[in-house]
N, C-alpha and C. Protein backbone atom coordinates (compact mmCIF):
# COMPACT_ATOMS: atom_id res chain seq x y z
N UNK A 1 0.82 -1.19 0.00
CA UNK A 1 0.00 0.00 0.00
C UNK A 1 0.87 1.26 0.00
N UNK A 2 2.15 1.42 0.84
CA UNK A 2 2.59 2.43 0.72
C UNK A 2 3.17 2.61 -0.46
N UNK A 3 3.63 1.55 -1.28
CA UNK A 3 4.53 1.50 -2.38
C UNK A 3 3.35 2.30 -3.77
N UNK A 4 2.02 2.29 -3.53
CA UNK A 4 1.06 2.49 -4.39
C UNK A 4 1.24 4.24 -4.07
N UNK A 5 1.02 4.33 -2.82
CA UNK A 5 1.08 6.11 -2.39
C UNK A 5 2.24 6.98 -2.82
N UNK A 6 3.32 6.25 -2.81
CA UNK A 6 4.38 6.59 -3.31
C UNK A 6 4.53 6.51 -4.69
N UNK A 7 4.15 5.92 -5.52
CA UNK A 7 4.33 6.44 -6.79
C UNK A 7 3.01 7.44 -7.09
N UNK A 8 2.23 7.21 -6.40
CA UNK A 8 1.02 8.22 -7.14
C UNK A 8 1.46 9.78 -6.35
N UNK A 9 2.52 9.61 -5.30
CA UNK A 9 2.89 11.06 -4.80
C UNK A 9 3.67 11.26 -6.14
N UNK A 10 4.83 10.71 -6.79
CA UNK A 10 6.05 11.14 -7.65
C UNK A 10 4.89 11.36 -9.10
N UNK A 11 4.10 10.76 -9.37
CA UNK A 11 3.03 10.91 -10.45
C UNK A 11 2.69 12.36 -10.34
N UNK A 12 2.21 12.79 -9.25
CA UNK A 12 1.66 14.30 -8.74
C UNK A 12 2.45 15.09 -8.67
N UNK A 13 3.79 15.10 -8.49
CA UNK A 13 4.88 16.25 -7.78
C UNK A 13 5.73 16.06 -9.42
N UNK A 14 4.94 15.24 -10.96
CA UNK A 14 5.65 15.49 -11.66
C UNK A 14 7.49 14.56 -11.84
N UNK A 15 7.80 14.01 -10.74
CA UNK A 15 8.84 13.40 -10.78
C UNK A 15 9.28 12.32 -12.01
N UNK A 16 8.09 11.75 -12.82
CA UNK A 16 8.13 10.55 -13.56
C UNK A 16 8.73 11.41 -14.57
N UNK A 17 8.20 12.74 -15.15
CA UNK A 17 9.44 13.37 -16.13
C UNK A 17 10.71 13.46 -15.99
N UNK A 18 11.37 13.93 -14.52
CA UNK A 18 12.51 13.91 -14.38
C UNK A 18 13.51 12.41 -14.81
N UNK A 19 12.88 11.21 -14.34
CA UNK A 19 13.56 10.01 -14.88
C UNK A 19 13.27 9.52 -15.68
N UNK A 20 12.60 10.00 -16.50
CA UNK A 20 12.33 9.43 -17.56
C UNK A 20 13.53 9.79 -19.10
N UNK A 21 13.89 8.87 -20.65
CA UNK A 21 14.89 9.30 -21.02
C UNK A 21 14.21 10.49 -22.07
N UNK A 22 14.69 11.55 -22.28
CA UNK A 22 14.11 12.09 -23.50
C UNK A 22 14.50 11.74 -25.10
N UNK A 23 15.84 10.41 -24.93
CA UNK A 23 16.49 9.99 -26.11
C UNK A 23 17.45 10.63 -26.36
N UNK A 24 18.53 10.41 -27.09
CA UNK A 24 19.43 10.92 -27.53
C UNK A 24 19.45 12.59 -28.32
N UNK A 25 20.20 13.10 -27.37
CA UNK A 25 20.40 14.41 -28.01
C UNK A 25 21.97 14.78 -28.78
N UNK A 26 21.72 15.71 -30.11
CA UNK A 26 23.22 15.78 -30.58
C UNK A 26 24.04 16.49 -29.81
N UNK A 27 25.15 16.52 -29.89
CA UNK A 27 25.82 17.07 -28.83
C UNK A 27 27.13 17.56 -30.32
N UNK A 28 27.43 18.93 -30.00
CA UNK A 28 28.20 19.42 -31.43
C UNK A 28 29.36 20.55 -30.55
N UNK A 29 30.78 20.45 -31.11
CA UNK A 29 31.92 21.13 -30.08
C UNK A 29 32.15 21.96 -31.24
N UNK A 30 32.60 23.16 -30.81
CA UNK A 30 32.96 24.03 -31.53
C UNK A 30 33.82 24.74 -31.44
N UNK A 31 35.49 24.82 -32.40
CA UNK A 31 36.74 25.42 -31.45
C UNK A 31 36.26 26.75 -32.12
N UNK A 32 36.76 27.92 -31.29
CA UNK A 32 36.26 29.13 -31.54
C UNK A 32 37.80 29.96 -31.40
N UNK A 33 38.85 29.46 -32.51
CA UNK A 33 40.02 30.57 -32.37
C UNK A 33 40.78 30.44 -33.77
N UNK A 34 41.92 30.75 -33.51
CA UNK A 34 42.86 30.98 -34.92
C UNK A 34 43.61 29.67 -34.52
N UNK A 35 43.38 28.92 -36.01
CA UNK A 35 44.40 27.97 -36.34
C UNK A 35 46.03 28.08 -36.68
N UNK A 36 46.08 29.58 -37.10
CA UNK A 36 47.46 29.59 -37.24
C UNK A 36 48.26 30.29 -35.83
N UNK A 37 49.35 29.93 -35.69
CA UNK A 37 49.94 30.09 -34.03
C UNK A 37 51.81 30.42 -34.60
N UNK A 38 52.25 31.65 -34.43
CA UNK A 38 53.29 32.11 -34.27
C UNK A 38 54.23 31.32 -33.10
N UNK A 39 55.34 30.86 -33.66
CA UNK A 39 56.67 30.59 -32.85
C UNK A 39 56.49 31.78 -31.98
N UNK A 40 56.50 31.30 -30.59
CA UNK A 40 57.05 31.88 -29.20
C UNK A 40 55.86 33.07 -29.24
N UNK A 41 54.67 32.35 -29.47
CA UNK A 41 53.43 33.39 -29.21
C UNK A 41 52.21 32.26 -28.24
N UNK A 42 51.37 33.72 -27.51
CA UNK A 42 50.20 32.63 -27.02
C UNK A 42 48.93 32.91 -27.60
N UNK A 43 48.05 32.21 -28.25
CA UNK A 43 47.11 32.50 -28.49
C UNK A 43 45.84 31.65 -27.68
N UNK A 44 44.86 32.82 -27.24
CA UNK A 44 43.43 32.18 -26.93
C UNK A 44 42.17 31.46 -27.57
N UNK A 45 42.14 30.54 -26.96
CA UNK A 45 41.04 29.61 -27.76
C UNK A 45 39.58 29.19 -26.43
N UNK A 46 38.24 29.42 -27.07
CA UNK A 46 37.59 28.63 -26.68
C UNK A 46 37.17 27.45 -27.48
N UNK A 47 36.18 26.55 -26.78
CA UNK A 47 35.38 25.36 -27.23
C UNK A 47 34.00 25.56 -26.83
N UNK A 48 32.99 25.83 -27.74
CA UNK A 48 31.63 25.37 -27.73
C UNK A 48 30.75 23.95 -27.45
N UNK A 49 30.39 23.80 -26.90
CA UNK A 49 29.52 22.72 -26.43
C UNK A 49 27.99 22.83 -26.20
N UNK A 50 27.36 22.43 -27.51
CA UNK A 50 26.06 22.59 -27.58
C UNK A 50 25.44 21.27 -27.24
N UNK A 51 24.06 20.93 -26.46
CA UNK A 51 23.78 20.06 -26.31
C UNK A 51 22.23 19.95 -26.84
N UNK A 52 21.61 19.59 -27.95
CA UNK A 52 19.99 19.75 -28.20
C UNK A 52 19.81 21.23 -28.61
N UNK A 53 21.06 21.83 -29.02
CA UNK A 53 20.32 23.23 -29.37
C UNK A 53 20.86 23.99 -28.34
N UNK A 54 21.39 23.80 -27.35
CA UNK A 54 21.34 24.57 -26.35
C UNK A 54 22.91 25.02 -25.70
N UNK A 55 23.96 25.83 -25.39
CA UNK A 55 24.68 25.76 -25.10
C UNK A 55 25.29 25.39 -23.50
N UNK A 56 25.53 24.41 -23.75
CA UNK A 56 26.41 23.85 -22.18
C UNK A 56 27.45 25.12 -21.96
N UNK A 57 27.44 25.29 -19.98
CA UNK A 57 28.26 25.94 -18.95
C UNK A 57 29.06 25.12 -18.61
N UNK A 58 29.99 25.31 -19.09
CA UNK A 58 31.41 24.87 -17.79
C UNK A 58 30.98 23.22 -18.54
N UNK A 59 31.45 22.91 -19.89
CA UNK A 59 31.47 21.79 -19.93
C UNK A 59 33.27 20.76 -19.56
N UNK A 60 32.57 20.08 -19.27
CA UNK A 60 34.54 19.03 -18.82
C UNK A 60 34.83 19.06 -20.01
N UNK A 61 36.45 19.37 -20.53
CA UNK A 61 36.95 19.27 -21.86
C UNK A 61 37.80 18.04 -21.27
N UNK A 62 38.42 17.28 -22.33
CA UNK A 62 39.90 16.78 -22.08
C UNK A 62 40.27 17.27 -23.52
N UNK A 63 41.42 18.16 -23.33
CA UNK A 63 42.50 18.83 -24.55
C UNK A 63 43.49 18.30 -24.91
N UNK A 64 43.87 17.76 -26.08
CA UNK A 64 45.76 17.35 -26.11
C UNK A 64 46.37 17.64 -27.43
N UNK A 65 47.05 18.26 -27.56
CA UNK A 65 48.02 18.76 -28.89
C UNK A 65 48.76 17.10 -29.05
N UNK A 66 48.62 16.59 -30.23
CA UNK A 66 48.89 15.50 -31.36
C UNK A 66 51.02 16.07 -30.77
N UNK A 67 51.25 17.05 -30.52
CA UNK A 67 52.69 17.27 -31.03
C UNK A 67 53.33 18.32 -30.00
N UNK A 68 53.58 18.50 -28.79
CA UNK A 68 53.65 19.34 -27.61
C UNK A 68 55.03 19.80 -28.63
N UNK A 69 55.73 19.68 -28.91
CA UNK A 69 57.41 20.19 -29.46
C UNK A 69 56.80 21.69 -30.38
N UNK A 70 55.58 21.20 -31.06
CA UNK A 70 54.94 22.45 -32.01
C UNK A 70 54.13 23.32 -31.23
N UNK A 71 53.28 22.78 -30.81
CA UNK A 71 52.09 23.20 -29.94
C UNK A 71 51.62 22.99 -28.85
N UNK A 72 51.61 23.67 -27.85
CA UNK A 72 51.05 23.32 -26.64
C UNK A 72 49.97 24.11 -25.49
N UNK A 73 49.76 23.45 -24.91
CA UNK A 73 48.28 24.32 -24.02
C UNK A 73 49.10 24.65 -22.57
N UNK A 74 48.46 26.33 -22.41
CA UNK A 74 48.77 26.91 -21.39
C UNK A 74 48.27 25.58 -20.10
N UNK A 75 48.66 25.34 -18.53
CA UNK A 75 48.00 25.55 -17.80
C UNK A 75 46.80 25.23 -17.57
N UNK A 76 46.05 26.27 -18.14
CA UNK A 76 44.64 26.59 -18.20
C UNK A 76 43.73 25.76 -19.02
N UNK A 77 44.88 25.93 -19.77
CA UNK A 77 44.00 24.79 -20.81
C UNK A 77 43.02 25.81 -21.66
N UNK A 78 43.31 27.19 -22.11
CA UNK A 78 42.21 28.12 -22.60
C UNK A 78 43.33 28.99 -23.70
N UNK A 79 44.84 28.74 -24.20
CA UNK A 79 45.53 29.08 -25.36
C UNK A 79 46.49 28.67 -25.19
N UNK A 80 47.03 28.36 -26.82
CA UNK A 80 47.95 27.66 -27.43
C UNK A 80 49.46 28.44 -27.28
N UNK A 81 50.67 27.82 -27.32
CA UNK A 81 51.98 28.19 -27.15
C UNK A 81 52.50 27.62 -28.27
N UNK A 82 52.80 28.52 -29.37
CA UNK A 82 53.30 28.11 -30.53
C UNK A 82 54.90 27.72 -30.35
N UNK A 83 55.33 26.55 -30.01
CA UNK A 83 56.92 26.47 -29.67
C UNK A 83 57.40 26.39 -30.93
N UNK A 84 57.61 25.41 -32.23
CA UNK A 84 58.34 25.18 -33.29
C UNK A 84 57.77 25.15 -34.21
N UNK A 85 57.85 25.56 -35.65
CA UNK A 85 57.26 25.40 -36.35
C UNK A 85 57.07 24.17 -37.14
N UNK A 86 55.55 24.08 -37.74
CA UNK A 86 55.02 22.82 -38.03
C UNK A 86 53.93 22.76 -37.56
N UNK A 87 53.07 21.53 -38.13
CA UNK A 87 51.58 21.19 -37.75
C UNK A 87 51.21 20.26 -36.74
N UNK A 88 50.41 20.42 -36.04
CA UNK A 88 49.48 19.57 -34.61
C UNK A 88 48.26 19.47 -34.96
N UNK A 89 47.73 18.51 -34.12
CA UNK A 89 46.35 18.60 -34.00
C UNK A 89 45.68 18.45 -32.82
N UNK A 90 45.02 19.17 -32.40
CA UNK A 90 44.39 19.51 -31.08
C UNK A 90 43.20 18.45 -30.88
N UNK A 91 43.39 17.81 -30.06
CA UNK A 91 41.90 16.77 -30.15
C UNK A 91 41.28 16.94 -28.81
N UNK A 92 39.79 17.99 -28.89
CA UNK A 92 38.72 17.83 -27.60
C UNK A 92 37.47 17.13 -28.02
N UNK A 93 37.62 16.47 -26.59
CA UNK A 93 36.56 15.43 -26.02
C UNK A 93 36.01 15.69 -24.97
N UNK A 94 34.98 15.64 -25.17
CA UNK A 94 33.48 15.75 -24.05
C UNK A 94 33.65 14.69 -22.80
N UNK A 95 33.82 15.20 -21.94
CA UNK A 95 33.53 14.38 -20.77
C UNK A 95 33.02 14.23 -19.72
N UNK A 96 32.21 13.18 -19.38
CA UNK A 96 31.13 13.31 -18.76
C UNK A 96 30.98 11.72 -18.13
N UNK A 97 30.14 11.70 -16.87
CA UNK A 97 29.77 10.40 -16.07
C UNK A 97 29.11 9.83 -16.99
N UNK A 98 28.49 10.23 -17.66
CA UNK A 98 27.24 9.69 -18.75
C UNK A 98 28.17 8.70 -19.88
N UNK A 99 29.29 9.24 -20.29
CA UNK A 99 30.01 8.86 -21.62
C UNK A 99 30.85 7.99 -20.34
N UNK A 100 30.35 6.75 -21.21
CA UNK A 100 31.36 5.83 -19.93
C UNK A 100 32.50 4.75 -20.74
N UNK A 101 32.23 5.19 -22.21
CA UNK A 101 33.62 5.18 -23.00
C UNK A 101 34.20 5.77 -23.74
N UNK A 102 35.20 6.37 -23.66
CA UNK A 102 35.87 7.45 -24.22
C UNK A 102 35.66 7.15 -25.55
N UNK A 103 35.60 6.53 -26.28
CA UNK A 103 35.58 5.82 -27.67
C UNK A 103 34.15 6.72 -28.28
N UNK A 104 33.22 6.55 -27.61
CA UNK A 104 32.28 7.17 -27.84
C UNK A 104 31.93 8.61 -27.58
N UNK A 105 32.67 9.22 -26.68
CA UNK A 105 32.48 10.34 -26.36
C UNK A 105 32.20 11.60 -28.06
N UNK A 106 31.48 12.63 -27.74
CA UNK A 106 31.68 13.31 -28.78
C UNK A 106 33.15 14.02 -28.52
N UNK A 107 34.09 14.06 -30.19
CA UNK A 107 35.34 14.43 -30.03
C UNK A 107 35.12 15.58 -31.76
N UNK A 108 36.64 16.35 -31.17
CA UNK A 108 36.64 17.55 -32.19
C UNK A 108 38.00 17.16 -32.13
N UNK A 109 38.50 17.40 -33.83
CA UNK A 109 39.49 17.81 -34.05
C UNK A 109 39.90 19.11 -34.60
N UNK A 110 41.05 19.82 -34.61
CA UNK A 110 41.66 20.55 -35.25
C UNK A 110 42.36 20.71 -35.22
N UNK A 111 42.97 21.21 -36.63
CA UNK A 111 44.29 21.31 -37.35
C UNK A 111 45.09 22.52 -36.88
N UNK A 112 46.15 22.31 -36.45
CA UNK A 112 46.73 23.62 -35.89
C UNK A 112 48.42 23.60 -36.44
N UNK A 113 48.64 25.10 -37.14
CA UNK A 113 49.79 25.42 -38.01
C UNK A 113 50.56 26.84 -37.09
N UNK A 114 51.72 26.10 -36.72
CA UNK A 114 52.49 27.16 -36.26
C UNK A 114 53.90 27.48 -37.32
N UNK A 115 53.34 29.07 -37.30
CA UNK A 115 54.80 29.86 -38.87
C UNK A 115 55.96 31.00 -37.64
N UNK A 116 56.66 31.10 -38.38
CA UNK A 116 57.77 31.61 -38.07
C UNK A 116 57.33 33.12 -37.37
């Protein structure tokens, strides 16, 4: 009997939406800076993270330059340190409790050219 009261309370207070799935939503990253990067310069970069249309706050990145000798990330993890010249590639991935294999995670690449 209580088990009956209890779902017809979460029925009423609306709760059955909260757990319920709404299905898969796209999820789309977006690097938002300059691909080309000067020897012994720093440049700033963000990443977009839209989820259903909507833009994600403070999403978890994991960042890694293909080539740290050419290119590398402040610290912060928010701009590039053009060390040598030559090409990298920056690869971000979405991360999240939800994505419980990296394999699948949504991932971005880009091409990154550091000139003299």
């Amino acid at each position: 009997m209580l088990a009956v009261l209890l779902a017809m309370a979460a029925v009423a207070c609306g709760l059955i939406d909260v757990f319920q799935s709404s299905g898969v939503e796209a999820v789309t990253l977006v690097y938002q800076g300059n691909a080309f990067v000067r020897v012994d310069s720093t440049v700033a970069f963000t990443v977009v993270v839209q989820v259903g249309g909507a833009t994600l706050s403070r999403p978890h990145l994991s960042i890694t330059s293909s080539d740290t000798s050419i290119v590398a990330l402040t610290p912060g993890r928010d701009s590039l340190i053009g060390r040598n010249t030559g090409n990298a590639t920056l690869t971000i991935r979405l991360e999240s409790s939800m994505l419980t294999d990296p394999a699948t995670a949504p991932t971005l690449t880009q091409a990154l050219h550091v000139r003299p």
